[in-house]
N, C-alpha and C. Protein backbone atom coordinates (compact mmCIF):
# COMPACT_ATOMS: atom_id res chain seq x y z
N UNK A 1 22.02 27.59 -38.04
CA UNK A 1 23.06 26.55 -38.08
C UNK A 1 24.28 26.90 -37.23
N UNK A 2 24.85 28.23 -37.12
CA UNK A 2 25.99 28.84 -36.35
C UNK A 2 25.42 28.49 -35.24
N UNK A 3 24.26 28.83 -34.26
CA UNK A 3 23.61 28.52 -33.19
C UNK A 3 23.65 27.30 -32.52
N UNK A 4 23.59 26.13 -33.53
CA UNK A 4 23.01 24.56 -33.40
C UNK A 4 25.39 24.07 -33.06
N UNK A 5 26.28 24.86 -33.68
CA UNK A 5 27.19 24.32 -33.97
C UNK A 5 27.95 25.03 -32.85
N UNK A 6 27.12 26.17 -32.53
CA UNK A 6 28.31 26.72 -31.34
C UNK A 6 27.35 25.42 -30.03
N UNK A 7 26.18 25.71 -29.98
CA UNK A 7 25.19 24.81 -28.85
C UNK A 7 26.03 23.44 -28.59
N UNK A 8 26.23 22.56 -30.11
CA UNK A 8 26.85 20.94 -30.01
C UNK A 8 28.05 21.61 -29.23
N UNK A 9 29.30 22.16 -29.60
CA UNK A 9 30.47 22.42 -29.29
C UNK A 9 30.56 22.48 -27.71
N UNK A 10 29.40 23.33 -27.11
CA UNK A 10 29.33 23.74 -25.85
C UNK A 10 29.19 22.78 -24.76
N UNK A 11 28.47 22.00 -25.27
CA UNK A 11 27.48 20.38 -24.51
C UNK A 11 27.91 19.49 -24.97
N UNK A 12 28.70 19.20 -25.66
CA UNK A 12 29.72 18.03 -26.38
C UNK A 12 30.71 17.85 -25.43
N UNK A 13 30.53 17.61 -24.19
CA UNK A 13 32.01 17.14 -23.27
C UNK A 13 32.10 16.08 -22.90
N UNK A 14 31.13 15.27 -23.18
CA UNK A 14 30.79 13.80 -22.70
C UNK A 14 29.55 13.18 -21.99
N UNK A 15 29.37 14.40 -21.16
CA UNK A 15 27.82 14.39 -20.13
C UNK A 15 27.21 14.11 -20.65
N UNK A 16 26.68 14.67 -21.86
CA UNK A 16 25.33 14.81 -22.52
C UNK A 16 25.37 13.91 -23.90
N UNK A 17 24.20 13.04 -24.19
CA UNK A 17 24.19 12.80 -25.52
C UNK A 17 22.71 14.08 -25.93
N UNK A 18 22.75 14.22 -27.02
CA UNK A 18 21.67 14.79 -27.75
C UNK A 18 22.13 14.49 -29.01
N UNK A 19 20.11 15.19 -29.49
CA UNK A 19 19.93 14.97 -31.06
C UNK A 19 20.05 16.66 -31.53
N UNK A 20 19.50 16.48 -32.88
CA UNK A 20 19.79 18.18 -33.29
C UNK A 20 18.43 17.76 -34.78
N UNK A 21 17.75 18.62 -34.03
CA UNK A 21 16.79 19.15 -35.46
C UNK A 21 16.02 19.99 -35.66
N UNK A 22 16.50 20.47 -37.19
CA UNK A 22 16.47 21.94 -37.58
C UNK A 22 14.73 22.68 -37.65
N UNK A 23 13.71 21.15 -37.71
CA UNK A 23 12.38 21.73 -37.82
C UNK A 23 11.39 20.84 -37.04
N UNK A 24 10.34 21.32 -37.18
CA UNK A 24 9.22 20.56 -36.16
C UNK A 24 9.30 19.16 -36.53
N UNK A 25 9.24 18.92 -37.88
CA UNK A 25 8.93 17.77 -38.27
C UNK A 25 10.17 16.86 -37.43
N UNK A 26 11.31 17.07 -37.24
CA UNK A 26 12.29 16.25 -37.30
C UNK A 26 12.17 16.17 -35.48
N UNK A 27 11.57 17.39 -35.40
CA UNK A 27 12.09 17.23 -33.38
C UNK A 27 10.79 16.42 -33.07
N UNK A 28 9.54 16.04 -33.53
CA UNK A 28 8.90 14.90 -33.61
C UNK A 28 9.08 14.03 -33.65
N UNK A 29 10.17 13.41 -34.95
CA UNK A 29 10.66 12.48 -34.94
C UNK A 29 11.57 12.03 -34.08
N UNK A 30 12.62 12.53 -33.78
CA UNK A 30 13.57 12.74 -32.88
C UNK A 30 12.80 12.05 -31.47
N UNK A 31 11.83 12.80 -31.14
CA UNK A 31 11.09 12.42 -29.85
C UNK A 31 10.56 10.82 -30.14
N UNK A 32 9.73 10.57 -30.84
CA UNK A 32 9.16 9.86 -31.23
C UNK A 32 9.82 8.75 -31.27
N UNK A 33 11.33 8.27 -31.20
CA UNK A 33 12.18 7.57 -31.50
C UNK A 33 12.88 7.21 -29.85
N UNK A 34 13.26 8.34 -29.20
CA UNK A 34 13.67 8.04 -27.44
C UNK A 34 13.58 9.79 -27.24
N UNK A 35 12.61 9.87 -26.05
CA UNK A 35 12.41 10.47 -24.89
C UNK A 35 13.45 11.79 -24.59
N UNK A 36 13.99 12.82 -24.75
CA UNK A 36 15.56 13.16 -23.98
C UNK A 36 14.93 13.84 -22.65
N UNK A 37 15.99 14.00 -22.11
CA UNK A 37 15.60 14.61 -20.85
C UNK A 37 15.21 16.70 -20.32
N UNK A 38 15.84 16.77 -21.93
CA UNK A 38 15.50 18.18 -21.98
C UNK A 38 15.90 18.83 -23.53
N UNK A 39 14.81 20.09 -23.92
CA UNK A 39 14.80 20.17 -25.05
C UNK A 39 14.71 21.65 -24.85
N UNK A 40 15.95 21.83 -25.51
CA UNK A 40 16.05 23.35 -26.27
C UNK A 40 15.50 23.55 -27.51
N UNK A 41 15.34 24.79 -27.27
CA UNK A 41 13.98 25.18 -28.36
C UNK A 41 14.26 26.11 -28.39
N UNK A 42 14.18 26.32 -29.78
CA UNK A 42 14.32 27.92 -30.74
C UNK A 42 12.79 27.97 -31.02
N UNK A 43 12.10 29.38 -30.69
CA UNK A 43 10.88 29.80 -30.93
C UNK A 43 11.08 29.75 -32.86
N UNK A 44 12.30 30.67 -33.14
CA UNK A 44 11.57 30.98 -34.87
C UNK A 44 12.81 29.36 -35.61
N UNK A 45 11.39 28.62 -35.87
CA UNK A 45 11.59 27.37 -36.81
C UNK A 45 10.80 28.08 -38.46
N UNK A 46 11.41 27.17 -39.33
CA UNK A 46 10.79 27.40 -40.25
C UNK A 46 9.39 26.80 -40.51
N UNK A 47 9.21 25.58 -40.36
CA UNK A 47 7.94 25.47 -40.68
C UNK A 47 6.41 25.42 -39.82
N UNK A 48 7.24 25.63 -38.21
CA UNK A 48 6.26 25.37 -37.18
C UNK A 48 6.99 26.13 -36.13
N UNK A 49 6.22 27.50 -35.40
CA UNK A 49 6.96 28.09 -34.31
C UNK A 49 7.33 27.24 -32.84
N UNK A 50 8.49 27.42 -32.29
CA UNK A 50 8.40 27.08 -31.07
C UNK A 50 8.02 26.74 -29.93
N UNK A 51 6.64 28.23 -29.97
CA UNK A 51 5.71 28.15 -29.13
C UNK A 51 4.98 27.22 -29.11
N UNK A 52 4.18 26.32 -30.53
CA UNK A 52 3.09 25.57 -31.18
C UNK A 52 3.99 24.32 -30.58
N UNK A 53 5.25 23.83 -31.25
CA UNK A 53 5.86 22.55 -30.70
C UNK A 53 5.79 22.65 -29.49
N UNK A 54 6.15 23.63 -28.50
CA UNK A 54 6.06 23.58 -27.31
C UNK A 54 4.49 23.17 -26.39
N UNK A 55 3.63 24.01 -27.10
CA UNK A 55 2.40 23.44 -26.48
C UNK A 55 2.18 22.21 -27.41
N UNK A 56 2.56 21.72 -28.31
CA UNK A 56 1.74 20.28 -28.24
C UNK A 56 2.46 19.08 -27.70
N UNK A 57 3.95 19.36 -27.28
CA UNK A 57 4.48 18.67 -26.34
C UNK A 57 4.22 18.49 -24.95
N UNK A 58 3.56 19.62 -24.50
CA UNK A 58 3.09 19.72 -23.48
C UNK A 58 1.43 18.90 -23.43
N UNK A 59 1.16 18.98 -24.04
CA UNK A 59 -0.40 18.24 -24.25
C UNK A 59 -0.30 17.23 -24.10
N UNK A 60 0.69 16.32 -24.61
CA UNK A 60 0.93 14.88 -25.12
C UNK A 60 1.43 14.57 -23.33
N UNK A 61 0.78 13.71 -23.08
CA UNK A 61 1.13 13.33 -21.66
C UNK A 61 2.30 11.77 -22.05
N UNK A 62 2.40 11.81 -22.95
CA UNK A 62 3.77 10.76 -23.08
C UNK A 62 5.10 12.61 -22.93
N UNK A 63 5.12 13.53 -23.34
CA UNK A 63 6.28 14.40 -23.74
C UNK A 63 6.01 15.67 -22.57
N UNK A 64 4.84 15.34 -21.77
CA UNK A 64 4.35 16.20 -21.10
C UNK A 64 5.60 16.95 -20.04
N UNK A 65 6.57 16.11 -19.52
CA UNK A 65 7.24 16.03 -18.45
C UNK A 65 8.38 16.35 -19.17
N UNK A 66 9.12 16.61 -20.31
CA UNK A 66 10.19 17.11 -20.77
C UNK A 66 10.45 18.53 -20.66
N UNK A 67 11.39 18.94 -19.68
CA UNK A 67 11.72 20.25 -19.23
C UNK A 67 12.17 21.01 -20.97
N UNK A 68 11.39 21.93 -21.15
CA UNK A 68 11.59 23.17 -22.36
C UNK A 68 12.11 24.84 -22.28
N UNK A 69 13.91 24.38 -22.44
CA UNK A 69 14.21 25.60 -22.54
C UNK A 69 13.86 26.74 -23.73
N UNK A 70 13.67 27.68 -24.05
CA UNK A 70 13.83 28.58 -24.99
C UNK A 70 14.80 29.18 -25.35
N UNK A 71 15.83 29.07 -26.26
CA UNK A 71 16.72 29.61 -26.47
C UNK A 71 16.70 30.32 -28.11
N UNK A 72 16.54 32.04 -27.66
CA UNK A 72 15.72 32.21 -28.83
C UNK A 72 16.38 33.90 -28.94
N UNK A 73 15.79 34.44 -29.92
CA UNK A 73 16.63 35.70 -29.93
C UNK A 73 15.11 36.91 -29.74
N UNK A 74 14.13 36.36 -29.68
CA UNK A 74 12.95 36.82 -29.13
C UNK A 74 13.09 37.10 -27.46
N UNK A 75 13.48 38.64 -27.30
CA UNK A 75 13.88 38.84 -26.20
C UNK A 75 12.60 39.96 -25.25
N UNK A 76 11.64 39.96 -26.05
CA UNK A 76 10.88 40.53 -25.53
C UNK A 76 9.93 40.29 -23.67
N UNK A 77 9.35 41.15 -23.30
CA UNK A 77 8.40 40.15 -21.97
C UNK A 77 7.83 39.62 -22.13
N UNK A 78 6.87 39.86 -23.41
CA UNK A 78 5.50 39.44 -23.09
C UNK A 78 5.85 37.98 -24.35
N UNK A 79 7.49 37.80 -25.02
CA UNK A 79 7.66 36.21 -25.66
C UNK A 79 8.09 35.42 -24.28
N UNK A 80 8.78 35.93 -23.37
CA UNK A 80 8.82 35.28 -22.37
C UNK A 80 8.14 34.98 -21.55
N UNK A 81 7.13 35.72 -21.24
CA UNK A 81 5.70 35.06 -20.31
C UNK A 81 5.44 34.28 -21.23
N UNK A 82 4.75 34.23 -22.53
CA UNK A 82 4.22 33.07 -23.22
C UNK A 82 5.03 32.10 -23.16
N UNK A 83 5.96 32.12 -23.07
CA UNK A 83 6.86 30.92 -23.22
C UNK A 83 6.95 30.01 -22.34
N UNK A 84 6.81 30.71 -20.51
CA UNK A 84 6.27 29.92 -19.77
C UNK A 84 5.62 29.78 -19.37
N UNK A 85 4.41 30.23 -20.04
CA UNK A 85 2.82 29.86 -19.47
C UNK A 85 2.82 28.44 -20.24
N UNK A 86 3.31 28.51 -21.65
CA UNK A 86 3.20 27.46 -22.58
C UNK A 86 3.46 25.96 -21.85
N UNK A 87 4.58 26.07 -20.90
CA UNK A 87 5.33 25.34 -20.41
C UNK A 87 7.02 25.25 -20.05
N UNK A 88 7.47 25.74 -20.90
CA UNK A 88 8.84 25.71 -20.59
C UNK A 88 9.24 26.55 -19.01
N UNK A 89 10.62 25.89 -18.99
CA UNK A 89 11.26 25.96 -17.50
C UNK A 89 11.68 26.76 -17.24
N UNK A 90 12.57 27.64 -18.34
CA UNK A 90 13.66 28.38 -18.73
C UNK A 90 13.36 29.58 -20.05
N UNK A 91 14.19 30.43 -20.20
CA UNK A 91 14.11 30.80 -21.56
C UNK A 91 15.41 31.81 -21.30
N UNK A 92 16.35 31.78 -22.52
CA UNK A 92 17.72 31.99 -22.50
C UNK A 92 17.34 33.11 -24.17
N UNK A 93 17.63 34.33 -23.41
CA UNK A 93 18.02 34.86 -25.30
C UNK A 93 19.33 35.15 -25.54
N UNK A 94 19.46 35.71 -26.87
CA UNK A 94 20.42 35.04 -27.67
C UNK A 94 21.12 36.81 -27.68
N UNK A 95 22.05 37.37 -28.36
CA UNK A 95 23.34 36.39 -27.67
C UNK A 95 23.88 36.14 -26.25
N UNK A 96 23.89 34.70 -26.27
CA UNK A 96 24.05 33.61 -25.03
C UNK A 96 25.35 33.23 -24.61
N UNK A 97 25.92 33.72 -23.07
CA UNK A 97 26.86 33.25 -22.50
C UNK A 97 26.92 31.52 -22.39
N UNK A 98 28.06 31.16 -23.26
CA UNK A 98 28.31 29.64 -22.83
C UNK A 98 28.14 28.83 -22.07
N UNK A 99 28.68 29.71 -20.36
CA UNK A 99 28.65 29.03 -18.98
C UNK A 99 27.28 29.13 -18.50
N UNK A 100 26.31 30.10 -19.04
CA UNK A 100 25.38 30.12 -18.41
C UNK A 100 24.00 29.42 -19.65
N UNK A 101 24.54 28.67 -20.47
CA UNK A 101 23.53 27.57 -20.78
C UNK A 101 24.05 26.37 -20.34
N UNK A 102 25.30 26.34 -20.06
CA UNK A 102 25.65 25.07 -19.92
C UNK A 102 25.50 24.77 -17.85
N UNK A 103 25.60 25.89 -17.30
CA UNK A 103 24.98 25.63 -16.06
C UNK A 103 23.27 25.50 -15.81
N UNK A 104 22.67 26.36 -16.97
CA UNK A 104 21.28 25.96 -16.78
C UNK A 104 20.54 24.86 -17.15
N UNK A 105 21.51 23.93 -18.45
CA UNK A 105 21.18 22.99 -18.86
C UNK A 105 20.98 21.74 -17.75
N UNK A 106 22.57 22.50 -17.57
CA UNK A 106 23.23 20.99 -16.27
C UNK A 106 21.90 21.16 -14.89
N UNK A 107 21.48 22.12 -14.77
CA UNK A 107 20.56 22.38 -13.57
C UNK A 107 19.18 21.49 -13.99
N UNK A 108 18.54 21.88 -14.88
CA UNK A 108 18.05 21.86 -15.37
C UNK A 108 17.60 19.82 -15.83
N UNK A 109 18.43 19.67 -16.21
CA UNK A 109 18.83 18.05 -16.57
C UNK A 109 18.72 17.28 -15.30
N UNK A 110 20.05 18.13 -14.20
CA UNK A 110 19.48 17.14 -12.69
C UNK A 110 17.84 17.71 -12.14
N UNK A 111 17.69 18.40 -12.17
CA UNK A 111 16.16 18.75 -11.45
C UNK A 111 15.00 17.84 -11.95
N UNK A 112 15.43 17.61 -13.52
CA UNK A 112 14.53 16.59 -14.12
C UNK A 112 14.60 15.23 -13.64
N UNK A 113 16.10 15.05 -13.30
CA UNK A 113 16.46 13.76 -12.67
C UNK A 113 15.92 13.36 -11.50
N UNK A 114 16.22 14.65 -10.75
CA UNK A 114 15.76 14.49 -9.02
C UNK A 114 14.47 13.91 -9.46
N UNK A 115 13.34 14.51 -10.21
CA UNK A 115 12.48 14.55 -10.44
C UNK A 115 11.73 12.94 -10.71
N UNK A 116 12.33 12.64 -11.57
CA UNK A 116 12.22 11.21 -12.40
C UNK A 116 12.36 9.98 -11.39
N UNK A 117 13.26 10.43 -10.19
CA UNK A 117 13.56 9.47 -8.85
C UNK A 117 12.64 9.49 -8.38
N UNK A 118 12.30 10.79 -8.01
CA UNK A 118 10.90 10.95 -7.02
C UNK A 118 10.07 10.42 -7.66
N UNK A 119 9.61 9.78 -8.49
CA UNK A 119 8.29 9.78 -9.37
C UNK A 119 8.59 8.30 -8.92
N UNK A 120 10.18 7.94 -9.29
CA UNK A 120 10.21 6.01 -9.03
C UNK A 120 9.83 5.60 -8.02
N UNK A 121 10.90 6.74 -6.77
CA UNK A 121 10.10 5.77 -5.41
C UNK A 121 8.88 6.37 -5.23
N UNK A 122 8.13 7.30 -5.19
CA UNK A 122 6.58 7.03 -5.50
C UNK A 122 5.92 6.14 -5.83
N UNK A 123 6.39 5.57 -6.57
CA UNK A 123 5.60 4.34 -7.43
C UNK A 123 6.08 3.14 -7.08
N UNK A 124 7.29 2.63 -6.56
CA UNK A 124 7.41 2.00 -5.25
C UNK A 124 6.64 1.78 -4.48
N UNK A 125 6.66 3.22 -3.94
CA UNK A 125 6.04 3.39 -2.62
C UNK A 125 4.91 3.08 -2.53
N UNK A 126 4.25 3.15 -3.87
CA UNK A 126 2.41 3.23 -4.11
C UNK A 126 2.47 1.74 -3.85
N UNK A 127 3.31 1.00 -4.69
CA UNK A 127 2.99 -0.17 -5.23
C UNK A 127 3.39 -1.14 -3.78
N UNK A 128 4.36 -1.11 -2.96
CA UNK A 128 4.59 -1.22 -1.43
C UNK A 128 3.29 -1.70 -0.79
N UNK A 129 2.45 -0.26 -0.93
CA UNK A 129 1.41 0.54 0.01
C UNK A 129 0.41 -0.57 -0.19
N UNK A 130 -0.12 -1.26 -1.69
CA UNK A 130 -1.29 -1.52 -2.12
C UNK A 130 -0.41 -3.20 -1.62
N UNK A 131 0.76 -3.81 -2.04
CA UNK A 131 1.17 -5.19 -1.40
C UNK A 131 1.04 -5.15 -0.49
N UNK A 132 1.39 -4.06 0.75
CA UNK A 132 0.97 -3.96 2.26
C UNK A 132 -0.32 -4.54 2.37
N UNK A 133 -1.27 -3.43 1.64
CA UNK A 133 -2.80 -3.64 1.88
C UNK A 133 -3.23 -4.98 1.62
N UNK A 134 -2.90 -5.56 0.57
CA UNK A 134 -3.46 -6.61 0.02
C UNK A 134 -2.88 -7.81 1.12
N UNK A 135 -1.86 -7.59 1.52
CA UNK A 135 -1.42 -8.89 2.84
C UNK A 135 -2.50 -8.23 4.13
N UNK A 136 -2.19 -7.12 4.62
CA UNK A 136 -3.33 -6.74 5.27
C UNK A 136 -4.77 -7.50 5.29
N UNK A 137 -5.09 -7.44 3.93
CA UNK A 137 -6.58 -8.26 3.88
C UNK A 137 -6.60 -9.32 4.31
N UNK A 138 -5.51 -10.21 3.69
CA UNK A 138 -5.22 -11.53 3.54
C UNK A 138 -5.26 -12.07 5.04
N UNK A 139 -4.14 -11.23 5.94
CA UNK A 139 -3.89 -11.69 7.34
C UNK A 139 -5.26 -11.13 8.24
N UNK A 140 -6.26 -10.47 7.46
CA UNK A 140 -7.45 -9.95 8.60
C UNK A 140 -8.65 -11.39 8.13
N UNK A 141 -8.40 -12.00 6.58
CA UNK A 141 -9.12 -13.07 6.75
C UNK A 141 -9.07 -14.40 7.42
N UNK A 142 -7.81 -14.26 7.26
CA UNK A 142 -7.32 -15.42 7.81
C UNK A 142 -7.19 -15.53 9.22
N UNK A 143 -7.16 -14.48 9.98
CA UNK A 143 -7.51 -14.15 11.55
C UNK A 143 -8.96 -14.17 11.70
N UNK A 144 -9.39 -13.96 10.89
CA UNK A 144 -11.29 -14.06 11.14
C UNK A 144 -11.56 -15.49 10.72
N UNK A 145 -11.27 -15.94 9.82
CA UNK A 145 -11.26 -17.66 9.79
C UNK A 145 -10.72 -18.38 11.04
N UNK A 146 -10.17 -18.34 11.54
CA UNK A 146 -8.94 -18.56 12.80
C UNK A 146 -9.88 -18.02 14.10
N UNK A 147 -10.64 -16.83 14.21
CA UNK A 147 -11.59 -16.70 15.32
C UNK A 147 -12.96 -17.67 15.00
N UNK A 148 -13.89 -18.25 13.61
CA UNK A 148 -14.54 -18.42 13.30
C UNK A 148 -14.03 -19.97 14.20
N UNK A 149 -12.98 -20.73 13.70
CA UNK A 149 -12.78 -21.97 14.09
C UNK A 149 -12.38 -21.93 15.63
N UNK A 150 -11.97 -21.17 16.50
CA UNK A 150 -11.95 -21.23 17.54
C UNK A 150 -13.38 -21.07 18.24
N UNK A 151 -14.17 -20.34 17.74
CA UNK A 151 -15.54 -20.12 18.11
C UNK A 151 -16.22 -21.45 18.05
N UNK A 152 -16.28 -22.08 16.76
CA UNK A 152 -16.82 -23.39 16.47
C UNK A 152 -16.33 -24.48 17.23
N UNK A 153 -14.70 -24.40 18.26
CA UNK A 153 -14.34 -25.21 18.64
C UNK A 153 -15.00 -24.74 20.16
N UNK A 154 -14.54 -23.72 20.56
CA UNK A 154 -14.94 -23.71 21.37
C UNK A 154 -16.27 -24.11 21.81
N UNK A 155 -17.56 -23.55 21.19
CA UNK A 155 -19.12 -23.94 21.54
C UNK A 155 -19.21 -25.74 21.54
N UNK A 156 -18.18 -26.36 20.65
CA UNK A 156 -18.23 -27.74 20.92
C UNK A 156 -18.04 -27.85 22.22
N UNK A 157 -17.02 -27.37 22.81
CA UNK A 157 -15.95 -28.06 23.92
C UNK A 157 -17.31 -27.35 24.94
N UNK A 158 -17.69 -26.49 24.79
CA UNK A 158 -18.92 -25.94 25.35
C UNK A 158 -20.31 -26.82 25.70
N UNK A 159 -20.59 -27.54 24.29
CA UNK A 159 -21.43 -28.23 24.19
C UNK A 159 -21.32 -29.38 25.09
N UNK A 160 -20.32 -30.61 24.73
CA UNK A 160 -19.59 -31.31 25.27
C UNK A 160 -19.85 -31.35 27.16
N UNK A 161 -19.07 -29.62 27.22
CA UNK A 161 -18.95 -29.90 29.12
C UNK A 161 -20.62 -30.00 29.47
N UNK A 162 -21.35 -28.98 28.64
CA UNK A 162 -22.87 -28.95 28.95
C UNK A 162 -23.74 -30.06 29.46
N UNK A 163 -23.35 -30.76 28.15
CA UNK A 163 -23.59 -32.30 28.08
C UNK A 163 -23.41 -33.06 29.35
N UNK A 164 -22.11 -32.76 29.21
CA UNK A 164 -21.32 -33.42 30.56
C UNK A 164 -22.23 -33.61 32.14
N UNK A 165 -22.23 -32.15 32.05
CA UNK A 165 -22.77 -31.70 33.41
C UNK A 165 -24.17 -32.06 33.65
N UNK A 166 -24.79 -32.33 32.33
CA UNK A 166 -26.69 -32.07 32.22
C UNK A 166 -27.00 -33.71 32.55
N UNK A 167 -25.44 -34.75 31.80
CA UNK A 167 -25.47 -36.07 31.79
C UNK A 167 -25.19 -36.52 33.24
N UNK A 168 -24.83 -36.14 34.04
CA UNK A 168 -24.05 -36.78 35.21
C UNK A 168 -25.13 -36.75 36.50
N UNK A 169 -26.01 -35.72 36.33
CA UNK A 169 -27.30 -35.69 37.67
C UNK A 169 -28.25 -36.87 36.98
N UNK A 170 -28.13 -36.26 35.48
CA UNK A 170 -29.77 -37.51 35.11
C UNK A 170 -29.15 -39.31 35.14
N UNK A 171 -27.78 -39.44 35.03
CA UNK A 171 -27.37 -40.48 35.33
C UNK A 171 -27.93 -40.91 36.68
N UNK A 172 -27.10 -39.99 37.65
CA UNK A 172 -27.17 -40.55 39.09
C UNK A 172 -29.17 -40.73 39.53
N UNK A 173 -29.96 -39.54 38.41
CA UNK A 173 -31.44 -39.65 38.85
C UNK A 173 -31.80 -40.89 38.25
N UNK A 174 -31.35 -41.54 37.01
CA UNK A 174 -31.20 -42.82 36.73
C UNK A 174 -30.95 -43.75 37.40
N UNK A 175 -30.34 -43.99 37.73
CA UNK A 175 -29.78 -44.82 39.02
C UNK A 175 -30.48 -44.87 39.83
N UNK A 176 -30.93 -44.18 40.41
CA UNK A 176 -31.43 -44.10 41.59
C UNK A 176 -33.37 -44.25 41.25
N UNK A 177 -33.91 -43.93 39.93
CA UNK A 177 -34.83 -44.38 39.76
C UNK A 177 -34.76 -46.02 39.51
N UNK A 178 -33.76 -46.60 39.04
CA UNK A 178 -33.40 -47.56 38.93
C UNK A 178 -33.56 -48.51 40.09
N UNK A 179 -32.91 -47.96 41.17
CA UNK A 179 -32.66 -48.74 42.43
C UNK A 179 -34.52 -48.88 42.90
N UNK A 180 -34.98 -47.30 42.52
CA UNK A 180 -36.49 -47.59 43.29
C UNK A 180 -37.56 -48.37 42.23
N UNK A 181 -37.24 -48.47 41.56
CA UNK A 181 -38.02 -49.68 40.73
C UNK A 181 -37.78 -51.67 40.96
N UNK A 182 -36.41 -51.61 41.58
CA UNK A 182 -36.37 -52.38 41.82
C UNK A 182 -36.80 -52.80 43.04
């Protein structure tokens, strides 16, 4: 509780909203309710370790993408490799300089941000890419309809002069069988 009250005090300047809860059950809920952009995490909870919330947040491809600090008094190597094999970004032990959670947070928070942009215009971009394509199609049918009717016009106008030309000797051989019959 001293931890959770020095933490609010520290990150309480206006920047940040957050929630605060003391056990798995509640940082479930908490999630479960709106998204945050980053979650500090104490490995020793009472009813569910850190590590366990941490990997099943990570599983959940809705919570998958929430940057997970550790802020924990488990200062060992081999809690800190697990911690970010698990997933988390960060891991801060305890006792913790002020400026340097509140610069890793703040880092930490925009990187997620940068992050969250890139993902938008991506998906923009995707979605751009596939309206491109789909006019693409549109203007390659409609140019092939457009050669189809010029083709069809043309072999007329084709037909037509053929005609023309095939009509104008058998006329005059007309005629002229004409004249010798008479």
């Amino acid at each position: 509780p001293q931890n959770v009250q020095i933490l609010h005090q520290m990150l309480n300047n206006g920047e940040y909203s957050f929630a605060i809860a003391t056990n798995a059950r509640e940082v479930f809920q908490v999630i479960g309710k709106r998204l945050p952009d980053l979650i500090l995490l104490d490995i020793m909870l009472g009813d569910m370790d850190g590590f366990e919330i941490c990997k099943r947040l990570k599983a959940n491809s809705r919570t998958a993408g929430i940057p997970i600090i550790f802020l924990t008094a488990l200062a060992s190597v081999e809690d800190k490799v697990k911690g970010f094999k698990l997933g988390a970004v960060d891991y801060i032990t305890k006792p913790f300089e002020d400026a340097e959670v509140v610069a890793r947070v703040h880092n930490h928070i925009q990187l997620k941000k940068s992050i969250d942009m890139i993902r938008q215009y991506n998906l923009e971009l995707t979605e751009t890419i596939e309206e491109m394509q789909e006019s693409y199609m549109q203007l390659q049918a409609v140019q092939q309809q457009a050669i189809k009717e010029e083709a069809i016009e043309a072999m007329e106008n084709l037909t037509v002069s053929a005609r023309h030309e095939i009509n104008q000797p058998l006329t005059v051989i007309q005629g002229y069988l004409g004249l010798l019959k008479d």
